[in-house]
C-alpha atoms as a PDB file:
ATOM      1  CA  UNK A   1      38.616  95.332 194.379  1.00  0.00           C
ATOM      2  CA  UNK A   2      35.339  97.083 194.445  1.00  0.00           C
ATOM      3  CA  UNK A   3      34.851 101.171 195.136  1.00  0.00           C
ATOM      4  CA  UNK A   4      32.034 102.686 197.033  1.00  0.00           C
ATOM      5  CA  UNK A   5      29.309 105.100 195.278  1.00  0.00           C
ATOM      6  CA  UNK A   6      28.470 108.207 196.853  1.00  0.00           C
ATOM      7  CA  UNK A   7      25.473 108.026 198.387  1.00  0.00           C
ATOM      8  CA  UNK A   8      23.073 111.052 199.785  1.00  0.00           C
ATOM      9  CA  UNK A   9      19.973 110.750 202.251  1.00  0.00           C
ATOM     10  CA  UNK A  10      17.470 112.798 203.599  1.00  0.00           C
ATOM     11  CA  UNK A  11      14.596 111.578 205.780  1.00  0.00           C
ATOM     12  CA  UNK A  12      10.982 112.089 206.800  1.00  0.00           C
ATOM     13  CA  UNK A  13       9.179 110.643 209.754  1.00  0.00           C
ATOM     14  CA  UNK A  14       7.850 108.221 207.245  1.00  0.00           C
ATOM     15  CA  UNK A  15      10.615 107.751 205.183  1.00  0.00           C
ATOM     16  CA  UNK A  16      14.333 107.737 204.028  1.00  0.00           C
ATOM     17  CA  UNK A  17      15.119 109.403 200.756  1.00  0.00           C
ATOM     18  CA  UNK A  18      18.458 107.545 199.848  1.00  0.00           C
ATOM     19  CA  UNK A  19      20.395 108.453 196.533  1.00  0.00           C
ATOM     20  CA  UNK A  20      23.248 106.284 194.971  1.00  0.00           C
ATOM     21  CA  UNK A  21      24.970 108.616 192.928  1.00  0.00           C
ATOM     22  CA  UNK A  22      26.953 107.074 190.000  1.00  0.00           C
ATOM     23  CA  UNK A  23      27.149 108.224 186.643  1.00  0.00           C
ATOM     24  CA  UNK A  24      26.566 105.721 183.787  1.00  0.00           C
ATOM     25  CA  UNK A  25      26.091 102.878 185.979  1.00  0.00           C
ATOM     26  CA  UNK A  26      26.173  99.672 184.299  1.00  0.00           C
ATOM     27  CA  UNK A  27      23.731  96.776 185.494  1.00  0.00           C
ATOM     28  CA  UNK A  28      22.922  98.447 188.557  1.00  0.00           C
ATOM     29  CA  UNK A  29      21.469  95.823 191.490  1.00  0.00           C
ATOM     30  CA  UNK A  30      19.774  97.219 194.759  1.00  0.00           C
ATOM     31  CA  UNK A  31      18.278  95.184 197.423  1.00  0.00           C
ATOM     32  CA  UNK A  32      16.189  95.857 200.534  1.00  0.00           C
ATOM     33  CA  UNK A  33      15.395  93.942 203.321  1.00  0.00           C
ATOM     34  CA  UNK A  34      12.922  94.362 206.080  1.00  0.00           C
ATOM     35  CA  UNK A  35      15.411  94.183 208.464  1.00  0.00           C
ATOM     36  CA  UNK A  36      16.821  97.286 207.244  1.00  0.00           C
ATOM     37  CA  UNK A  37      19.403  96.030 204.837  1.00  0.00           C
ATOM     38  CA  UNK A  38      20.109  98.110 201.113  1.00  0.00           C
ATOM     39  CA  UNK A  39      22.731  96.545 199.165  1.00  0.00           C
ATOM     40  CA  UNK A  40      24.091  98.406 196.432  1.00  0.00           C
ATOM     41  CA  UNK A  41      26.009  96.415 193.196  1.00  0.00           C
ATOM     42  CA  UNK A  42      26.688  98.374 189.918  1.00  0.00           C
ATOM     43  CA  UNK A  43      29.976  98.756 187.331  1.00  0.00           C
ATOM     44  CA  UNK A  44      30.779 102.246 185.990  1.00  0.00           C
ATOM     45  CA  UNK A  45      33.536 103.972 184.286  1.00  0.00           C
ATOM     46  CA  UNK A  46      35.846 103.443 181.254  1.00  0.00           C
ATOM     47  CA  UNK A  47      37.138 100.243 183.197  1.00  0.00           C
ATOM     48  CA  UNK A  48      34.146  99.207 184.471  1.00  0.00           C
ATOM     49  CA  UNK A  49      34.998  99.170 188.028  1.00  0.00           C
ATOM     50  CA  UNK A  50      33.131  97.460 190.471  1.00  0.00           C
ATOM     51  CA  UNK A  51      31.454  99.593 193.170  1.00  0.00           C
ATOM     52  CA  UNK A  52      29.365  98.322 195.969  1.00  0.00           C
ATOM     53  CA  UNK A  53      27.774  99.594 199.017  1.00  0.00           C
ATOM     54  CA  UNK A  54      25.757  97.836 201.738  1.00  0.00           C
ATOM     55  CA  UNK A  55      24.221  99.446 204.072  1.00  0.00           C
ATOM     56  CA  UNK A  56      22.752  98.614 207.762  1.00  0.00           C
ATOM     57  CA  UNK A  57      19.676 101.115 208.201  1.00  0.00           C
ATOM     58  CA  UNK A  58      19.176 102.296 211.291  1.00  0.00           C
ATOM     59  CA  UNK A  59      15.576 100.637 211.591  1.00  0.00           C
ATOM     60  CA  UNK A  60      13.361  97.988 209.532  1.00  0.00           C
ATOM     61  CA  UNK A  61      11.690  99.490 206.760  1.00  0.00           C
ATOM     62  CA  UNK A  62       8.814  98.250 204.633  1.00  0.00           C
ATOM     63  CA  UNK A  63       9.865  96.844 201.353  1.00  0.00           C
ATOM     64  CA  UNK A  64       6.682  96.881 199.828  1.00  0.00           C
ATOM     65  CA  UNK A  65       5.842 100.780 200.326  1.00  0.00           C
ATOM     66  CA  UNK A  66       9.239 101.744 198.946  1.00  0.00           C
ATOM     67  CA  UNK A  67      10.237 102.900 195.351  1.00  0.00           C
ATOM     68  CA  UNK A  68      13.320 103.233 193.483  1.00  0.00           C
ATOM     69  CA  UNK A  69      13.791 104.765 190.208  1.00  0.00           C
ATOM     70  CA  UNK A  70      17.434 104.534 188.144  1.00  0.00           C
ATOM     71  CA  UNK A  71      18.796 107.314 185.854  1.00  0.00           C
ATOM     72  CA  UNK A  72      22.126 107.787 183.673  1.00  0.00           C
ATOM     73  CA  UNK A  73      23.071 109.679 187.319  1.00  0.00           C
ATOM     74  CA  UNK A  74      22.072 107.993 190.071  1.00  0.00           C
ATOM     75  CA  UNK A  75      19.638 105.850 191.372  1.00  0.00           C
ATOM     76  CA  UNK A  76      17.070 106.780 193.820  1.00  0.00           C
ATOM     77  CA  UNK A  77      14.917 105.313 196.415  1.00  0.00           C
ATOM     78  CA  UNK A  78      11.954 106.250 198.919  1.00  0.00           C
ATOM     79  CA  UNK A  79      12.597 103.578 201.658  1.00  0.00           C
ATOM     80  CA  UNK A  80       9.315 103.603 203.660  1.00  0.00           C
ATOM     81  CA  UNK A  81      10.131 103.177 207.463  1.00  0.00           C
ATOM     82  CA  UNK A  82       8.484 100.729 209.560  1.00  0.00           C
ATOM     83  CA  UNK A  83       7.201 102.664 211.998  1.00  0.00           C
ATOM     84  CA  UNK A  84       6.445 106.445 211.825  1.00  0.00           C
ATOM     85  CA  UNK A  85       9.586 107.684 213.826  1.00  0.00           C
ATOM     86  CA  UNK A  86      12.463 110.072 213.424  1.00  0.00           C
ATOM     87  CA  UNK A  87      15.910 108.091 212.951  1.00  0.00           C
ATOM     88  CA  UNK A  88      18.571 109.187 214.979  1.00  0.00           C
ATOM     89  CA  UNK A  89      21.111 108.767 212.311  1.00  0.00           C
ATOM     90  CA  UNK A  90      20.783 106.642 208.921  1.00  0.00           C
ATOM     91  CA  UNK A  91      22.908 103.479 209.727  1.00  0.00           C
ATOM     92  CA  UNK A  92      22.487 101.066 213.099  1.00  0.00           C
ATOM     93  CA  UNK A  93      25.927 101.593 213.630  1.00  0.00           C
ATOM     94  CA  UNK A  94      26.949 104.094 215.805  1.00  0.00           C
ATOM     95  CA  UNK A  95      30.224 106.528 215.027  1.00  0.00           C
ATOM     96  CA  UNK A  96      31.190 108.460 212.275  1.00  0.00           C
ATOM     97  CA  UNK A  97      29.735 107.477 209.432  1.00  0.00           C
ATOM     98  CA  UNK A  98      31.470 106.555 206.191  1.00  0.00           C
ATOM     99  CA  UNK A  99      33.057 109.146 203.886  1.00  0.00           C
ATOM    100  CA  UNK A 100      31.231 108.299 200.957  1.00  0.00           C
ATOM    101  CA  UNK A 101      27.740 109.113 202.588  1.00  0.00           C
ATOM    102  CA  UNK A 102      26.443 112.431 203.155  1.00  0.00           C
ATOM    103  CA  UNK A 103      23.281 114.314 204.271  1.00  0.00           C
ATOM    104  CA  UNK A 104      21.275 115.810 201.207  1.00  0.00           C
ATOM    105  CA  UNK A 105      21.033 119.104 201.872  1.00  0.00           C
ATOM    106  CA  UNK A 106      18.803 120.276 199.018  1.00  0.00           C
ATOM    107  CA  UNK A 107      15.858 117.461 200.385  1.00  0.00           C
ATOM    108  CA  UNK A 108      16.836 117.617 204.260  1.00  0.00           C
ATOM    109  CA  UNK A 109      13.889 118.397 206.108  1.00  0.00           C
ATOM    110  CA  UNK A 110      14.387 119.017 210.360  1.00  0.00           C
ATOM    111  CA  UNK A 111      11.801 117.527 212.286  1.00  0.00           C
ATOM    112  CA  UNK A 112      10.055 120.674 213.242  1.00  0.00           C
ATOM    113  CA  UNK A 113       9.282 121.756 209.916  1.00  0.00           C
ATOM    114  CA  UNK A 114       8.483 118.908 208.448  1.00  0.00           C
ATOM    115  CA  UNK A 115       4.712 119.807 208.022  1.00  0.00           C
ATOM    116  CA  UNK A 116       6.036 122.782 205.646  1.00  0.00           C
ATOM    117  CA  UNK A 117       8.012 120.559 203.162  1.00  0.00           C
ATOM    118  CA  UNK A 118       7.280 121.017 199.689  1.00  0.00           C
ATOM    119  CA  UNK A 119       9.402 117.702 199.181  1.00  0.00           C
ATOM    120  CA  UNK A 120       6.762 115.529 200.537  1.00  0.00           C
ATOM    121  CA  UNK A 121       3.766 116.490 197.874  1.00  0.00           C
ATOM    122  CA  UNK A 122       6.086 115.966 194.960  1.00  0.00           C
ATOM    123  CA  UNK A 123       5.054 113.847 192.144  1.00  0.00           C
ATOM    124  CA  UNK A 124       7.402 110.587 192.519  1.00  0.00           C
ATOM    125  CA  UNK A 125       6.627 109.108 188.902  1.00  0.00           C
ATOM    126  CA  UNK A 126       8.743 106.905 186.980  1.00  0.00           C
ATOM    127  CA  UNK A 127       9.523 104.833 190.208  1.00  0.00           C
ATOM    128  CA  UNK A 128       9.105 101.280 190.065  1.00  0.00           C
ATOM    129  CA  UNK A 129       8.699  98.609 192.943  1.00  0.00           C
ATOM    130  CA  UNK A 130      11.626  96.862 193.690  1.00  0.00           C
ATOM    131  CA  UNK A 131      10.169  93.599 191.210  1.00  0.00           C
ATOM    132  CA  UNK A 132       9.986  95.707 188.716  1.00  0.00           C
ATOM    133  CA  UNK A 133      13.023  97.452 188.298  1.00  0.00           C
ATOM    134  CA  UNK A 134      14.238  95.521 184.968  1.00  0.00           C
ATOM    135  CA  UNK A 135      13.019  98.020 182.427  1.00  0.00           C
ATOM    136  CA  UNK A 136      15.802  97.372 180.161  1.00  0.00           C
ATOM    137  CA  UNK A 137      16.712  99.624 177.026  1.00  0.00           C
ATOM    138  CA  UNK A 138      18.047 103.260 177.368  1.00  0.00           C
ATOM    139  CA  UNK A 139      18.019 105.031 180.563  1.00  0.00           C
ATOM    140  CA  UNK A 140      15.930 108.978 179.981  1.00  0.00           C
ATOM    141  CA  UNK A 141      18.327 111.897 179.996  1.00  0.00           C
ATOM    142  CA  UNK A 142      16.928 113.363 184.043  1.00  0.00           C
ATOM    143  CA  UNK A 143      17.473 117.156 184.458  1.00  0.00           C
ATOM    144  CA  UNK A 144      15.227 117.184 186.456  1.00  0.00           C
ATOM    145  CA  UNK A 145      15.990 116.416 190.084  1.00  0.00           C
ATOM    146  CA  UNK A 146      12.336 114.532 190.838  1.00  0.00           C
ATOM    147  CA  UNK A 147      10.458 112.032 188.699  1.00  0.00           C
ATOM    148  CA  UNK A 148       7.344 113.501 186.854  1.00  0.00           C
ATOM    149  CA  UNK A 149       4.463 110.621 187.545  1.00  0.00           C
ATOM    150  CA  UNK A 150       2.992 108.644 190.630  1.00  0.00           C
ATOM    151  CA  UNK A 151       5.373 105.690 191.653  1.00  0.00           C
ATOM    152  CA  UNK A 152       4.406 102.411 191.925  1.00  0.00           C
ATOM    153  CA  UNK A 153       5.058 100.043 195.192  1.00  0.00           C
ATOM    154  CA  UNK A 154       8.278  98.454 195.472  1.00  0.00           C
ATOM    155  CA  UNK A 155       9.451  94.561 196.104  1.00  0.00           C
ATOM    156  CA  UNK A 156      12.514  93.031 198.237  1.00  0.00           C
ATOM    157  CA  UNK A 157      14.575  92.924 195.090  1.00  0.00           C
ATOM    158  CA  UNK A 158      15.533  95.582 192.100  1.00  0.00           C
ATOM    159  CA  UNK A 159      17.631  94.961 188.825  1.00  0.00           C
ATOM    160  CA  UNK A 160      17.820  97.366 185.882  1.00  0.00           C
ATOM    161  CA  UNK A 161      20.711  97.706 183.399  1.00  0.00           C
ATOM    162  CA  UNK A 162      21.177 101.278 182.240  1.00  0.00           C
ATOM    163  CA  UNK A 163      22.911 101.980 178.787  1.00  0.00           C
ATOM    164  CA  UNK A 164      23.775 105.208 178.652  1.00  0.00           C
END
């Protein structure tokens, strides 16, 4: 039986910040589709549990523009949105959304004040495109809530183990 991660999101006209939060995840998998799709597969724990999370975004997105970067903590994306619009809510489905998703408060940005976000000019380095995410060996220690350099695009599919 699998578990779900805790995930967080903020968004941007532009984009979704989306953040799977899961300490020492082992073999972590993420996978976007244009469509809108993010699937989520990663163990964790002293027993290795399974946890897994797929998600139905509430519009198509553009794989390519979009970055993910993987810590010991979490793993974190910028999910580029296909066209330049506020989302109503982060999944297509309407209703309460799950428990194990919440709004990230510390990158949450309303709509009217988005030209006054600091979060938008910060420096998004370390993140890899989604064909790239296999950098194998030991995942840096990440204090720091953002990456330090310039991220690089990102493909329809992402792989990285983590040893922590």
């Amino acid at each position: 039986m699998s578990r779900h991660p805790e995930i967080v999101w903020a968004q941007r006209s532009d984009k979704v910040y989306l953040t799977v939060e899961l300490p020492d995840a082992k073999n972590p998998k993420v996978t976007l589709d244009p469509e809108g799709k993010f699937v989520f597969t990663a163990s964790a724990g002293p027993e290795n549990h399974l946890y897994e999370s797929e998600l139905e975004l509430f519009d198509k997105v553009n794989v390519e523009a979009s970055k993910i970067s993987a810590g010991p903590r979490h793993i974190f994306t910028v999910i580029q949105k296909g066209e330049k619009k506020w989302w109503k809510r982060l999944l297509k489905a309407k209703g309460k959304q799950p428990p194990y998703i919440r709004v990230d408060w510390n990158k949450w940005v309303d709509e009217d004040e988005e030209q006054e976000s600091k979060l938008d000019n910060f420096d998004l380095g370390g993140m890899n495109d989604f064909s790239d995410f296999d950098a194998g060996g030991e995942a840096e220690d990440d204090d720091e809530e953002l990456p330090e350099s310039e991220p690089e695009p990102y493909s329809k599919h992402a792989e990285e183990p983590i040893s922590g």
